[in-house]
PDB file of N, CA and C in Angstrom:
ATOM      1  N   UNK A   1       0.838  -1.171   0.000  1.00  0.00           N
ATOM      2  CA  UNK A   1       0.000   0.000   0.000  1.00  0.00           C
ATOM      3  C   UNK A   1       0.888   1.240   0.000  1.00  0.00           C
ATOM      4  N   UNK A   2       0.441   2.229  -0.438  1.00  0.00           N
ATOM      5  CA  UNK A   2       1.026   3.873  -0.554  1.00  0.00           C
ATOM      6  C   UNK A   2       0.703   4.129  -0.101  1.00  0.00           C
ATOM      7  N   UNK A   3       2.181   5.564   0.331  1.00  0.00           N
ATOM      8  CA  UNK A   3       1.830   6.292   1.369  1.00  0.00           C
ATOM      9  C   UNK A   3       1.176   7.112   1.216  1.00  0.00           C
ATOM     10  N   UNK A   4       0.167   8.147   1.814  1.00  0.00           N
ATOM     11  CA  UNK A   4      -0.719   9.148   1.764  1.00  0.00           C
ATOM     12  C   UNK A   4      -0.316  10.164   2.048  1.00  0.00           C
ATOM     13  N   UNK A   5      -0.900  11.652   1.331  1.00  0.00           N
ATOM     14  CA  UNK A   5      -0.497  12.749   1.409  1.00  0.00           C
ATOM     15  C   UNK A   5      -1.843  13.222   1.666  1.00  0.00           C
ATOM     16  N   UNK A   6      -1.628  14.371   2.670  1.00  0.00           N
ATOM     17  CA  UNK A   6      -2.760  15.229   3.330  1.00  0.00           C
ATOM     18  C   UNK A   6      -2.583  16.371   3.742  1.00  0.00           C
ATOM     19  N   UNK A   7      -2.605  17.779   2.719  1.00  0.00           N
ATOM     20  CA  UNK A   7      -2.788  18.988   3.511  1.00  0.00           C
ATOM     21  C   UNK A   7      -3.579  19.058   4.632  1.00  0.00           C
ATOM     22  N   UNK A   8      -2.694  20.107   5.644  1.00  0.00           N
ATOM     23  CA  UNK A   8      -3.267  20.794   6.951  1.00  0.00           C
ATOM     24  C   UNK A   8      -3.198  21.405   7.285  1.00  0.00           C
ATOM     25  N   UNK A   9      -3.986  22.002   8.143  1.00  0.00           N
ATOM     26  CA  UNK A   9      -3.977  23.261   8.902  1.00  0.00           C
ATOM     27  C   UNK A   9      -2.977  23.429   9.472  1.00  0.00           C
ATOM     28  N   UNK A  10      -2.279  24.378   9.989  1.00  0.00           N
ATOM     29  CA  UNK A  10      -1.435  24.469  10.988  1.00  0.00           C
ATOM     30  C   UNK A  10      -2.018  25.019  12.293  1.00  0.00           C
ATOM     31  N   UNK A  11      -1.823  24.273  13.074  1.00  0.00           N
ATOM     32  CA  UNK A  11      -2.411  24.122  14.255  1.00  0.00           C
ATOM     33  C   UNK A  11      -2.465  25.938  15.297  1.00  0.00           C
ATOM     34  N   UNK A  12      -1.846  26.412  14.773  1.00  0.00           N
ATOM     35  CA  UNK A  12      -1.642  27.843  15.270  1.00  0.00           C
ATOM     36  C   UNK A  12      -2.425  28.926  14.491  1.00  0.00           C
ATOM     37  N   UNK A  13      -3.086  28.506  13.541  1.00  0.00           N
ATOM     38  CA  UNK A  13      -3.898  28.759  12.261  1.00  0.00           C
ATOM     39  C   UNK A  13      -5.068  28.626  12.158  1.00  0.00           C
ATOM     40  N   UNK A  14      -6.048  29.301  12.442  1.00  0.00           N
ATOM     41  CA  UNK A  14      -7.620  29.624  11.996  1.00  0.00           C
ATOM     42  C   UNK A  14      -8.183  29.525  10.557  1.00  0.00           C
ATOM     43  N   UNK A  15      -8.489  28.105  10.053  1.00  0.00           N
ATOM     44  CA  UNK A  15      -9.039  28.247   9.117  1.00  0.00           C
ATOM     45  C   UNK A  15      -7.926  28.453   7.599  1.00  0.00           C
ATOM     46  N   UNK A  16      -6.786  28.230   7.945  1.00  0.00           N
ATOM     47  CA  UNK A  16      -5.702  28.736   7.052  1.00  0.00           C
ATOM     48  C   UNK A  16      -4.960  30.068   7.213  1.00  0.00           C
ATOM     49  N   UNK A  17      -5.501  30.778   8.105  1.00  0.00           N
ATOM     50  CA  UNK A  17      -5.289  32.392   8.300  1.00  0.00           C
ATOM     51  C   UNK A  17      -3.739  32.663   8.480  1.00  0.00           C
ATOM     52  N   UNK A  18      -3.389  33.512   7.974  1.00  0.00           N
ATOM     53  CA  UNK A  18      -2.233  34.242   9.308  1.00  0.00           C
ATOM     54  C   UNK A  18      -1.750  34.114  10.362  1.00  0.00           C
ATOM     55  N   UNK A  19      -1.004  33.796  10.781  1.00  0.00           N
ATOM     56  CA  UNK A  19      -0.658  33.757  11.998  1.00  0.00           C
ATOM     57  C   UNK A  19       0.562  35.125  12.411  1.00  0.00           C
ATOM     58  N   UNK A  20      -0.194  35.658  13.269  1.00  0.00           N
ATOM     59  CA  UNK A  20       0.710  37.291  13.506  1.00  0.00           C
ATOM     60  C   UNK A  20       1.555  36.772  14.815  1.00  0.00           C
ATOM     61  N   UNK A  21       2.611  36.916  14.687  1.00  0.00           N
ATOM     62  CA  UNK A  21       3.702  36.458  15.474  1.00  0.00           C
ATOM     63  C   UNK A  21       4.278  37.858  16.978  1.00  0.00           C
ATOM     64  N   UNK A  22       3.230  37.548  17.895  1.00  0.00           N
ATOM     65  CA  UNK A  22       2.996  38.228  19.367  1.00  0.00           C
ATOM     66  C   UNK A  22       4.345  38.342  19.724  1.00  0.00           C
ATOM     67  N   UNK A  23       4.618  37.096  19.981  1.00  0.00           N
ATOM     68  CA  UNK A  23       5.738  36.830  21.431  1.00  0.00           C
ATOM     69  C   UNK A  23       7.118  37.526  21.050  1.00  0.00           C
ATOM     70  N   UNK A  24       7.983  38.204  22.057  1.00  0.00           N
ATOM     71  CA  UNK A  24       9.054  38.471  21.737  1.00  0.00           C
ATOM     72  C   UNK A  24      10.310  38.158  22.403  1.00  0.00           C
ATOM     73  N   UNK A  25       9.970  36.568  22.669  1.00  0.00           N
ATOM     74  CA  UNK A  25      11.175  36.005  23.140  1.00  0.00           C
ATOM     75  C   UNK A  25      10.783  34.246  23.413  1.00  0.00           C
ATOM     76  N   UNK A  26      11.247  33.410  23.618  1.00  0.00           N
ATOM     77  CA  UNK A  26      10.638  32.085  24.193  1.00  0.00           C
ATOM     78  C   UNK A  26      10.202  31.679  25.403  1.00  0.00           C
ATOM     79  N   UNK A  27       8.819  31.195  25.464  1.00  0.00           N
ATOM     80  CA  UNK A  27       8.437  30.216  24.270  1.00  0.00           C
ATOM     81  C   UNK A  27       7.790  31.042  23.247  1.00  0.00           C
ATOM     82  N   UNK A  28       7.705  30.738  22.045  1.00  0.00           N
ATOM     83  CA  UNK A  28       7.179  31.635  21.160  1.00  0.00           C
ATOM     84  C   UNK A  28       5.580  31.565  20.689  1.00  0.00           C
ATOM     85  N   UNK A  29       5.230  32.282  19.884  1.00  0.00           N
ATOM     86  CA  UNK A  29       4.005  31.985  19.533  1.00  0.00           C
ATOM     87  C   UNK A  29       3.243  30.642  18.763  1.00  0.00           C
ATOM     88  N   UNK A  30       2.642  29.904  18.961  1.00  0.00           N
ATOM     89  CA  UNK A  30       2.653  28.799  18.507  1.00  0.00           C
ATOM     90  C   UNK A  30       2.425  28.698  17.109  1.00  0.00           C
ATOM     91  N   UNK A  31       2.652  27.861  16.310  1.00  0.00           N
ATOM     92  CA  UNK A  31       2.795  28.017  14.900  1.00  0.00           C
ATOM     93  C   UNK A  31       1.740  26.640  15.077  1.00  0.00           C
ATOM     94  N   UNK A  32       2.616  25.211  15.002  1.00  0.00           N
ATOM     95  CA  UNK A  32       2.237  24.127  14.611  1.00  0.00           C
ATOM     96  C   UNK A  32       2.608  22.995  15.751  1.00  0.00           C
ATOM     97  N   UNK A  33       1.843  22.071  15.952  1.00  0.00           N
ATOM     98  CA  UNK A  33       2.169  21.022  16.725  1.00  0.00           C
ATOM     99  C   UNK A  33       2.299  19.530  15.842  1.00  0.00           C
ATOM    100  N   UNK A  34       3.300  19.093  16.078  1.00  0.00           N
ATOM    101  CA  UNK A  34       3.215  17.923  15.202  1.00  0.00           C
ATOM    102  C   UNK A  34       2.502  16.464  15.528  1.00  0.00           C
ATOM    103  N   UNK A  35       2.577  15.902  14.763  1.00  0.00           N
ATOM    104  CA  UNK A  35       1.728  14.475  14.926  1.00  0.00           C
ATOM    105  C   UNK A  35       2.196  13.687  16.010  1.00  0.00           C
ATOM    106  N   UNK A  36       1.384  13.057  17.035  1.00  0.00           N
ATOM    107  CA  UNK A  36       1.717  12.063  17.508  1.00  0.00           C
ATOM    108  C   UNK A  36       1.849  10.356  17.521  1.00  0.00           C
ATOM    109  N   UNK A  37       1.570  10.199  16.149  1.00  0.00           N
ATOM    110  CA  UNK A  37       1.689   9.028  15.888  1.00  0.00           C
ATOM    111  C   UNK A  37       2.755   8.628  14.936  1.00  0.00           C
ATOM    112  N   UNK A  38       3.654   7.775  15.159  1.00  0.00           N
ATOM    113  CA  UNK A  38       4.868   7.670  14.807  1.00  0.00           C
ATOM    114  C   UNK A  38       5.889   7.435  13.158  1.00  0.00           C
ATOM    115  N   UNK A  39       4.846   7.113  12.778  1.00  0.00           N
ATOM    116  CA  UNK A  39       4.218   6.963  11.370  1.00  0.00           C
ATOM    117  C   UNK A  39       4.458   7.694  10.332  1.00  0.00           C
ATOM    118  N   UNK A  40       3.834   8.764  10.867  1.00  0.00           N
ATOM    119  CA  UNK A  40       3.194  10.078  10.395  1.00  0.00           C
ATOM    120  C   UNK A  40       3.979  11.153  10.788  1.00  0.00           C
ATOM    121  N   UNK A  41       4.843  12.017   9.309  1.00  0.00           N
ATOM    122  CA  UNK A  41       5.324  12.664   9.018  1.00  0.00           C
ATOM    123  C   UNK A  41       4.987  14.179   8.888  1.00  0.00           C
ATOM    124  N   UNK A  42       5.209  15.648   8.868  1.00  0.00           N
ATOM    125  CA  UNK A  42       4.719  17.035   9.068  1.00  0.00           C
ATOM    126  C   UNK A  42       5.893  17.793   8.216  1.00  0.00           C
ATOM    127  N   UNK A  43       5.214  17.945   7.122  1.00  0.00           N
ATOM    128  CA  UNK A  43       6.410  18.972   6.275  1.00  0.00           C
ATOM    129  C   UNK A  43       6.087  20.358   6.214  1.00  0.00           C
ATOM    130  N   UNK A  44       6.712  21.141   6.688  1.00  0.00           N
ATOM    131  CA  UNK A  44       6.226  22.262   7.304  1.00  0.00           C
ATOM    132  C   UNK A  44       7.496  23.347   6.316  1.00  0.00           C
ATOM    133  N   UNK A  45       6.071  24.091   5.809  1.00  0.00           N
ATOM    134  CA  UNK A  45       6.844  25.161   5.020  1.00  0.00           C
ATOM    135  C   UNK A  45       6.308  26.219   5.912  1.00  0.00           C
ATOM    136  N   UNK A  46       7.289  27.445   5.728  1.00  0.00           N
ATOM    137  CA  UNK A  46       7.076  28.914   6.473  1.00  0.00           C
ATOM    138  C   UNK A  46       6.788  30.057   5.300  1.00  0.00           C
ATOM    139  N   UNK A  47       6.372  31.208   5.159  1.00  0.00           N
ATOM    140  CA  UNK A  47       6.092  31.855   4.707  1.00  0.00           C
ATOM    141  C   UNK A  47       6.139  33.074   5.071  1.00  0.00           C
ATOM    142  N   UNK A  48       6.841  34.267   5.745  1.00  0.00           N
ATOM    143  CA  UNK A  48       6.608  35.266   6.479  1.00  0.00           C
ATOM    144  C   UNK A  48       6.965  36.879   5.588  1.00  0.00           C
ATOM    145  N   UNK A  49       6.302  37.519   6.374  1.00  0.00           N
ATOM    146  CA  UNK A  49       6.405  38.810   5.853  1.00  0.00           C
ATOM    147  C   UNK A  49       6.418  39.865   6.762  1.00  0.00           C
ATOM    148  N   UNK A  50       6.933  41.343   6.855  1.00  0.00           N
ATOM    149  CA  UNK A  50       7.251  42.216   7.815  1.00  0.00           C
ATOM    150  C   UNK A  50       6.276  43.431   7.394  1.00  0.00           C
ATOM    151  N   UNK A  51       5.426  43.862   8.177  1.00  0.00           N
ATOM    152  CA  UNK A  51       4.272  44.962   8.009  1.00  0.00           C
ATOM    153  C   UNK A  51       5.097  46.049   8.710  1.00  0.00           C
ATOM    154  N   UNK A  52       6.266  45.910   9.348  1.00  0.00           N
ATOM    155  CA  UNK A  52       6.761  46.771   9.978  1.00  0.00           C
ATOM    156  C   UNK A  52       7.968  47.793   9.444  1.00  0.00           C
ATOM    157  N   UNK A  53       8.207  48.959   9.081  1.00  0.00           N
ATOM    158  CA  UNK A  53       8.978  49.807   8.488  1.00  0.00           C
ATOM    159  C   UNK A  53      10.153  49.748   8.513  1.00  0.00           C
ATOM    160  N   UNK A  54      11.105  48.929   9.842  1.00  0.00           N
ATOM    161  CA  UNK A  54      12.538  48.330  10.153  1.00  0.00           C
ATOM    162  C   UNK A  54      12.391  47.037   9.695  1.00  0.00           C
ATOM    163  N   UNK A  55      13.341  46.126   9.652  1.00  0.00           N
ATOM    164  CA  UNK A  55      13.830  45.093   9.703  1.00  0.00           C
ATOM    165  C   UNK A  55      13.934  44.308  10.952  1.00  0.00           C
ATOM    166  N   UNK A  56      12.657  43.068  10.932  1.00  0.00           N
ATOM    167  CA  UNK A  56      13.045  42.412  12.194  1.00  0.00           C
ATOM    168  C   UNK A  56      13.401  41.369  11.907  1.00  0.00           C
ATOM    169  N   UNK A  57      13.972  40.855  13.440  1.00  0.00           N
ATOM    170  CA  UNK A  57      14.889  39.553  13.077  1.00  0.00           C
ATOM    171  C   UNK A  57      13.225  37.991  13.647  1.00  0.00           C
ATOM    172  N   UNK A  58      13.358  37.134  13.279  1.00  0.00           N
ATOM    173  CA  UNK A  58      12.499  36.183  13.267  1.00  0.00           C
ATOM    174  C   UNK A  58      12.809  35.168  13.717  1.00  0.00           C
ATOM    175  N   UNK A  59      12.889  34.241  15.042  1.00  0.00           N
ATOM    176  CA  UNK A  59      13.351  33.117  15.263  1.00  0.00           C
ATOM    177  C   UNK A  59      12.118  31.959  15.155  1.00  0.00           C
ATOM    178  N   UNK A  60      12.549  31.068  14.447  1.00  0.00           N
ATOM    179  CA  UNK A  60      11.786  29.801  14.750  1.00  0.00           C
ATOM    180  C   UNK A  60      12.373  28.889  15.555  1.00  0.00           C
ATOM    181  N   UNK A  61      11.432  28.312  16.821  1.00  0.00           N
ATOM    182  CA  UNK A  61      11.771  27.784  17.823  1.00  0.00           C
ATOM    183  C   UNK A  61      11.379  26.184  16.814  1.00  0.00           C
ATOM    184  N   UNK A  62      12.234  25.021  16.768  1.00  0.00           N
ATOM    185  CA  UNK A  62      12.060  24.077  15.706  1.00  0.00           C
ATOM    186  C   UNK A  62      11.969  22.828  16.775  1.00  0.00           C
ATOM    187  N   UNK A  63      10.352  22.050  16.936  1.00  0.00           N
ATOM    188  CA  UNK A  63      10.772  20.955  17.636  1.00  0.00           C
ATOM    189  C   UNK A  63      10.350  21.346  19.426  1.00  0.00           C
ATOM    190  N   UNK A  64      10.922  22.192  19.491  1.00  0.00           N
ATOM    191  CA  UNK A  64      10.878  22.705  21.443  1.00  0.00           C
ATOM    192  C   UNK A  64      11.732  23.732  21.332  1.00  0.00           C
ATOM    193  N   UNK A  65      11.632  24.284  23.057  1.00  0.00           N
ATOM    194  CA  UNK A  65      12.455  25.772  22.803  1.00  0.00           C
ATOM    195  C   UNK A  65      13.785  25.656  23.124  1.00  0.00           C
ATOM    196  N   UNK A  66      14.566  26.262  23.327  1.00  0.00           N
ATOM    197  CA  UNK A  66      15.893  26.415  23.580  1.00  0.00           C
ATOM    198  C   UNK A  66      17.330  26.627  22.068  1.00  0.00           C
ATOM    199  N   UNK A  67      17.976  27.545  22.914  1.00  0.00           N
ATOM    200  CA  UNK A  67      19.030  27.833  21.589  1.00  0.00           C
ATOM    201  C   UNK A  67      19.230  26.435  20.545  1.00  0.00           C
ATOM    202  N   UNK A  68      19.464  25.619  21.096  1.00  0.00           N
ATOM    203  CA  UNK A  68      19.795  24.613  19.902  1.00  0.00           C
ATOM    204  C   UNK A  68      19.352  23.969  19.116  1.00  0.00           C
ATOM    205  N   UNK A  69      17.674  24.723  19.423  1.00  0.00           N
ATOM    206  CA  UNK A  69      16.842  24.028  18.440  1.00  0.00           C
ATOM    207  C   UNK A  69      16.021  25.662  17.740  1.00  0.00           C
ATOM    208  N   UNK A  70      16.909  26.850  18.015  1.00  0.00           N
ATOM    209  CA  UNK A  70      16.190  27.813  17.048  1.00  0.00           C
ATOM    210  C   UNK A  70      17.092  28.203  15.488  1.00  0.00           C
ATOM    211  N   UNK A  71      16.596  28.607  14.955  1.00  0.00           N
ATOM    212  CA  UNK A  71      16.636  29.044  13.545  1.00  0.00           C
ATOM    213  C   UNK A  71      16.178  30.772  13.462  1.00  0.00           C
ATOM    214  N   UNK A  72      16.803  31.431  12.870  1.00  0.00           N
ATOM    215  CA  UNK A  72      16.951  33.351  13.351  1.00  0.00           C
ATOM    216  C   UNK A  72      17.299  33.817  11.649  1.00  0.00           C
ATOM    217  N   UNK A  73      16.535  34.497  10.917  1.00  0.00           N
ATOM    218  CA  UNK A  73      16.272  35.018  10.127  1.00  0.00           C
ATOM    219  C   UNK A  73      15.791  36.817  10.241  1.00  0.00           C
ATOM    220  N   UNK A  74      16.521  37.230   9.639  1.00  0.00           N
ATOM    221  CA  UNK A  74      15.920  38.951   9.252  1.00  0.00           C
ATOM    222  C   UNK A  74      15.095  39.359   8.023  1.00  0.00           C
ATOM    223  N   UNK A  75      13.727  39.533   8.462  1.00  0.00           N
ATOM    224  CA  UNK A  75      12.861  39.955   7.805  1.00  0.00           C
ATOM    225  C   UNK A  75      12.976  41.474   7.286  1.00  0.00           C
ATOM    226  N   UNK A  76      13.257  41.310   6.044  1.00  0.00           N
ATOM    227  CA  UNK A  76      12.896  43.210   5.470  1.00  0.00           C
ATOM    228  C   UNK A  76      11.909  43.658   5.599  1.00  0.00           C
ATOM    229  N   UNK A  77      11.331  45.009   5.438  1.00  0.00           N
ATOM    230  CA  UNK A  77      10.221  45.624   5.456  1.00  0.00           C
ATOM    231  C   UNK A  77       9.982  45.535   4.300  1.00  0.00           C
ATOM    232  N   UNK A  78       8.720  45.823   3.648  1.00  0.00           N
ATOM    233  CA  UNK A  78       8.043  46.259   2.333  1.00  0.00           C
ATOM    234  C   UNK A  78       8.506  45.109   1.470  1.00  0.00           C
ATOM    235  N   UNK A  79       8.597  44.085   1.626  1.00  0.00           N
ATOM    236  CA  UNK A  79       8.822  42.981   0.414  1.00  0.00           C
ATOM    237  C   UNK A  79       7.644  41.834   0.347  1.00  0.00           C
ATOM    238  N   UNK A  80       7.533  41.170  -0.240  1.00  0.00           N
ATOM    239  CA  UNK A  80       6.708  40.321  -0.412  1.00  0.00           C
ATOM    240  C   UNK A  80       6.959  39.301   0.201  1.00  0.00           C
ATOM    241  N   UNK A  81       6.360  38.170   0.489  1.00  0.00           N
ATOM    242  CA  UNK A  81       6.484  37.376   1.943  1.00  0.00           C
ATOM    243  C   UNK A  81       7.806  36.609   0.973  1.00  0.00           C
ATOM    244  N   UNK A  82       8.380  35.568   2.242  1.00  0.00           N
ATOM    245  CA  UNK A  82       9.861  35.765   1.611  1.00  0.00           C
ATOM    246  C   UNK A  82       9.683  33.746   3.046  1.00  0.00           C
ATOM    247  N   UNK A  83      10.295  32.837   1.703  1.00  0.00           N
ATOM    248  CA  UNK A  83      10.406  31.607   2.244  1.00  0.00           C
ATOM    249  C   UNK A  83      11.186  31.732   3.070  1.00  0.00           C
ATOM    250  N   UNK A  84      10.772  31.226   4.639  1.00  0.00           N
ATOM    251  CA  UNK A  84      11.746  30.933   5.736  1.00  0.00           C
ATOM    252  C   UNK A  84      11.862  29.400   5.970  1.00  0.00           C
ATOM    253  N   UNK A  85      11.151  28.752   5.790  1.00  0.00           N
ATOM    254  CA  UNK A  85      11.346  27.096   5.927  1.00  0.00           C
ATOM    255  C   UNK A  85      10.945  26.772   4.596  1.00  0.00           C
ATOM    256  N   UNK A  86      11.688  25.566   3.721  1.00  0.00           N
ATOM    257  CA  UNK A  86      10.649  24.785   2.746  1.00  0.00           C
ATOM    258  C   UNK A  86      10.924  23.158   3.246  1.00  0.00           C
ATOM    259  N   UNK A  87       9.765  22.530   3.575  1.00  0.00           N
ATOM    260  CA  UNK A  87       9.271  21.509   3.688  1.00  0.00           C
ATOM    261  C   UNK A  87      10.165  20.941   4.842  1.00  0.00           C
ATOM    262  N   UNK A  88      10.647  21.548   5.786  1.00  0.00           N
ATOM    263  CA  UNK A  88      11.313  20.881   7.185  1.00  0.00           C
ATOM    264  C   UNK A  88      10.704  20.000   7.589  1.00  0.00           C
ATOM    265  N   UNK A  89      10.818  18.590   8.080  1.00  0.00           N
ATOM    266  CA  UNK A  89       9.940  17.862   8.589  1.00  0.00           C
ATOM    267  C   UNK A  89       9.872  17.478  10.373  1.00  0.00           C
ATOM    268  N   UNK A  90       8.630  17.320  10.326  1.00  0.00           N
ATOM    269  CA  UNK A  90       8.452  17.064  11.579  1.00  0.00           C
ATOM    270  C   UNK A  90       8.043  15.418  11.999  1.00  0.00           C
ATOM    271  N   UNK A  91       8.667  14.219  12.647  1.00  0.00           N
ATOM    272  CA  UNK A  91       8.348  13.529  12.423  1.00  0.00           C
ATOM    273  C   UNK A  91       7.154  12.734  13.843  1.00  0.00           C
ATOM    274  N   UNK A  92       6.590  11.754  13.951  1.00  0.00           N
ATOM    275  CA  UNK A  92       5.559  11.751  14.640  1.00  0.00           C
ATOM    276  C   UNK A  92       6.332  11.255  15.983  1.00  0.00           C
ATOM    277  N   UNK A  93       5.579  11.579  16.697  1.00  0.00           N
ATOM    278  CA  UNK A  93       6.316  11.776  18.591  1.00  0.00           C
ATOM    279  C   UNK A  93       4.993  11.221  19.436  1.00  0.00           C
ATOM    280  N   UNK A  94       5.554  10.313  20.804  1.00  0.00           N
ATOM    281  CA  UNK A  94       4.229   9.990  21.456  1.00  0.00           C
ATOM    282  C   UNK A  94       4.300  11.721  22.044  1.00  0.00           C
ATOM    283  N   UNK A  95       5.118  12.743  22.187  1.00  0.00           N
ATOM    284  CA  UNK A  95       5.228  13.548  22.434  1.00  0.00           C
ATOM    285  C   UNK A  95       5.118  14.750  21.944  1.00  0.00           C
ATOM    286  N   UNK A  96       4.149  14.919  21.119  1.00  0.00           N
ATOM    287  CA  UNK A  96       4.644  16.107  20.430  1.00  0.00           C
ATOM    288  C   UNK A  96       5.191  17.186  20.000  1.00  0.00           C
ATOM    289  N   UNK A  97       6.131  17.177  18.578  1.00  0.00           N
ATOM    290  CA  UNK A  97       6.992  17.989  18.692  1.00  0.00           C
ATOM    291  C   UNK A  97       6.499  19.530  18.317  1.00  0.00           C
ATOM    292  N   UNK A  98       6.673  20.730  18.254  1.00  0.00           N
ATOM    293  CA  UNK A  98       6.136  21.866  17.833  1.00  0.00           C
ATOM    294  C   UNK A  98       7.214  22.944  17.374  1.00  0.00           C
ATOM    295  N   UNK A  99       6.657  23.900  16.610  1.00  0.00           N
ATOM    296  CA  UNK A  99       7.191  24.981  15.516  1.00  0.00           C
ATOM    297  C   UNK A  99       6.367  25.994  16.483  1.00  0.00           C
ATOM    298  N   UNK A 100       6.921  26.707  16.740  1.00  0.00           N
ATOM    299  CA  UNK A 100       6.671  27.885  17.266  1.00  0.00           C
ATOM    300  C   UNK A 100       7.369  29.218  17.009  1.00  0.00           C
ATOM    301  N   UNK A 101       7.311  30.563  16.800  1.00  0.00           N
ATOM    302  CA  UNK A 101       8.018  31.854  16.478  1.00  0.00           C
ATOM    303  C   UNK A 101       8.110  32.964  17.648  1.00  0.00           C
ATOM    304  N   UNK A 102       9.061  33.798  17.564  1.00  0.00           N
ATOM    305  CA  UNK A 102       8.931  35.019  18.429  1.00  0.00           C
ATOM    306  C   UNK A 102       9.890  36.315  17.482  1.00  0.00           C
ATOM    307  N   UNK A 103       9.749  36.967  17.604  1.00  0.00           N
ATOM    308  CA  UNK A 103      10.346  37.896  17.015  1.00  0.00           C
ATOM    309  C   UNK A 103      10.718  39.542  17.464  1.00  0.00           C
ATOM    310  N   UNK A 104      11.545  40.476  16.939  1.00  0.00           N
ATOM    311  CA  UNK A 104      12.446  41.407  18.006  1.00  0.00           C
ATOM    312  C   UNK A 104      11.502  42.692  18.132  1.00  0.00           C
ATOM    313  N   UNK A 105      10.835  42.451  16.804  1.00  0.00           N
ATOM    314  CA  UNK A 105       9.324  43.704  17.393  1.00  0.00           C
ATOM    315  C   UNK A 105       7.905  42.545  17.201  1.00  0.00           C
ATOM    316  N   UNK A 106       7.115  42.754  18.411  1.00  0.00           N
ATOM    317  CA  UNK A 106       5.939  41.937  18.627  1.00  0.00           C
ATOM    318  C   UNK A 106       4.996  42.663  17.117  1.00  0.00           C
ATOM    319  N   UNK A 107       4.292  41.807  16.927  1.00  0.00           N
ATOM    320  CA  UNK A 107       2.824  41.937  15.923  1.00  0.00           C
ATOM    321  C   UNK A 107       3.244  42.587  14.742  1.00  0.00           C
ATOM    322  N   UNK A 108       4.663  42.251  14.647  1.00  0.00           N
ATOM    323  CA  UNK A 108       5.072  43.014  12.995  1.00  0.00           C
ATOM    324  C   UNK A 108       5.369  41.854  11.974  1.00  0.00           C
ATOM    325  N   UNK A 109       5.636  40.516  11.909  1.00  0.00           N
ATOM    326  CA  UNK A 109       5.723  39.660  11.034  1.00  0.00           C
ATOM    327  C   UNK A 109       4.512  38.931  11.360  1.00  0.00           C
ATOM    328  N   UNK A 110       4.097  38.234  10.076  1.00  0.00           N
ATOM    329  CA  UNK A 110       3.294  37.856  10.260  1.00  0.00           C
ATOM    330  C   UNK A 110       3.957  36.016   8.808  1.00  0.00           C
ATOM    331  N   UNK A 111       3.002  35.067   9.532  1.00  0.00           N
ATOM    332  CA  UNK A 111       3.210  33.540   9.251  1.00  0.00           C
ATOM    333  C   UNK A 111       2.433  33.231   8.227  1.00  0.00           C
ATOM    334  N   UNK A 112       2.328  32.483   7.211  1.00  0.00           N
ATOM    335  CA  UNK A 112       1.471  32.149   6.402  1.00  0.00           C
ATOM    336  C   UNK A 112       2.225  30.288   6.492  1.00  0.00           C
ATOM    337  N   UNK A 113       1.741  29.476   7.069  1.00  0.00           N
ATOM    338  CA  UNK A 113       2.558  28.126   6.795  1.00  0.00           C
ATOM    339  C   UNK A 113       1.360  27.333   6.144  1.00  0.00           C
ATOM    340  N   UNK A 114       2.466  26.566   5.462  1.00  0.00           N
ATOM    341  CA  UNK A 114       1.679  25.412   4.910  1.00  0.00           C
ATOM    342  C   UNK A 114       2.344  24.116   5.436  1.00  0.00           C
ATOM    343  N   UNK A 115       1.241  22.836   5.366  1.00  0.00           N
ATOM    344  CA  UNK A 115       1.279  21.861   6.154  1.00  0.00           C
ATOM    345  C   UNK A 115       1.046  20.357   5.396  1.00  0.00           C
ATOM    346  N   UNK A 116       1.981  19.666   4.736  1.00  0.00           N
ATOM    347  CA  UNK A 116       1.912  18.358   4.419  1.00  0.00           C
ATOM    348  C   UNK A 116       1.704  16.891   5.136  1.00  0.00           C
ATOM    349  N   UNK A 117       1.226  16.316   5.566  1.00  0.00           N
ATOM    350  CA  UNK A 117       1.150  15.443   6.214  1.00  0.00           C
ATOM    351  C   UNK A 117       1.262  13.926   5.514  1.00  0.00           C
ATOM    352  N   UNK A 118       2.139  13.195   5.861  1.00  0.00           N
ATOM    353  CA  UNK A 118       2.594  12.035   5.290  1.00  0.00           C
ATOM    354  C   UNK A 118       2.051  10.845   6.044  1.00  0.00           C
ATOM    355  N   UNK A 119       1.252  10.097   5.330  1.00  0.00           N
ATOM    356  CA  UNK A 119       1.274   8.753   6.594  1.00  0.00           C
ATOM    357  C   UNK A 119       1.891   7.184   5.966  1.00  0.00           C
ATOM    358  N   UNK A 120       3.506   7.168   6.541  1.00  0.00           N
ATOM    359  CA  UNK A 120       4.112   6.262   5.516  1.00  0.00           C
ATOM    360  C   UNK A 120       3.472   4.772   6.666  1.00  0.00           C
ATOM    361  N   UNK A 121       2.985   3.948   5.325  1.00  0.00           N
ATOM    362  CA  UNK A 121       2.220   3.027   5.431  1.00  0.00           C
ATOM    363  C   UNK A 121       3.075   1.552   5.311  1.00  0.00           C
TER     364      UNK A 121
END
């Protein structure tokens, strides 16, 4: 049997919406929680953009928080949303693992992720 592919929501995500990135330090704002069944794979693309007139910097907390699991990107102002992850995976945990953001000015980037879900069979 084949494996299955299934867009998703991202769990930090209303309906597909935006996600406006609050927090300005860790733990961050929640993005996505990954699968708990072991199986089952989370390819997690990022998408972000800066509404804000400076340049902020963007950390993704990858997995859980702490330095060795973040990722720190500088967002320009006035550009068009600009790939920060393509297809990172998240793999399934009795624990779940999570994608979360914070960034150096609150409510100025904002998330657009998309969400693959794999269930290798």
């Amino acid at each position: 049997m084949a494996n299955t592919y299934e867009p998703i929501i991202a769990g930090g995500s209303t309906d597909g919406r935006l996600i406006k990135i609050a927090a300005t330090a860790s733990p961050g704002t929640a993005i996505h929680t990954g699968p708990t069944t072991t199986t089952w794979y989370d390819f997690v693309t990022l998408w972000a953009f800066n509404k804000d007139i400076s340049s902020v910097t963007l950390t993704i907390e990858w997995g859980t928080t702490g330095v060795d699991n973040e990722y720190s990107i500088i967002v320009q102002p006035g550009l068009v949303a600009v790939c920060v992850l393509d297809r990172w995976e998240i793999k399934g945990n009795a624990t779940a693992l999570t994608v979360a953001a914070y960034a150096s000015v609150a409510n100025k980037i904002f998330i657009k992720p998309s969400i693959l879900r794999v269930k290798v069979l």
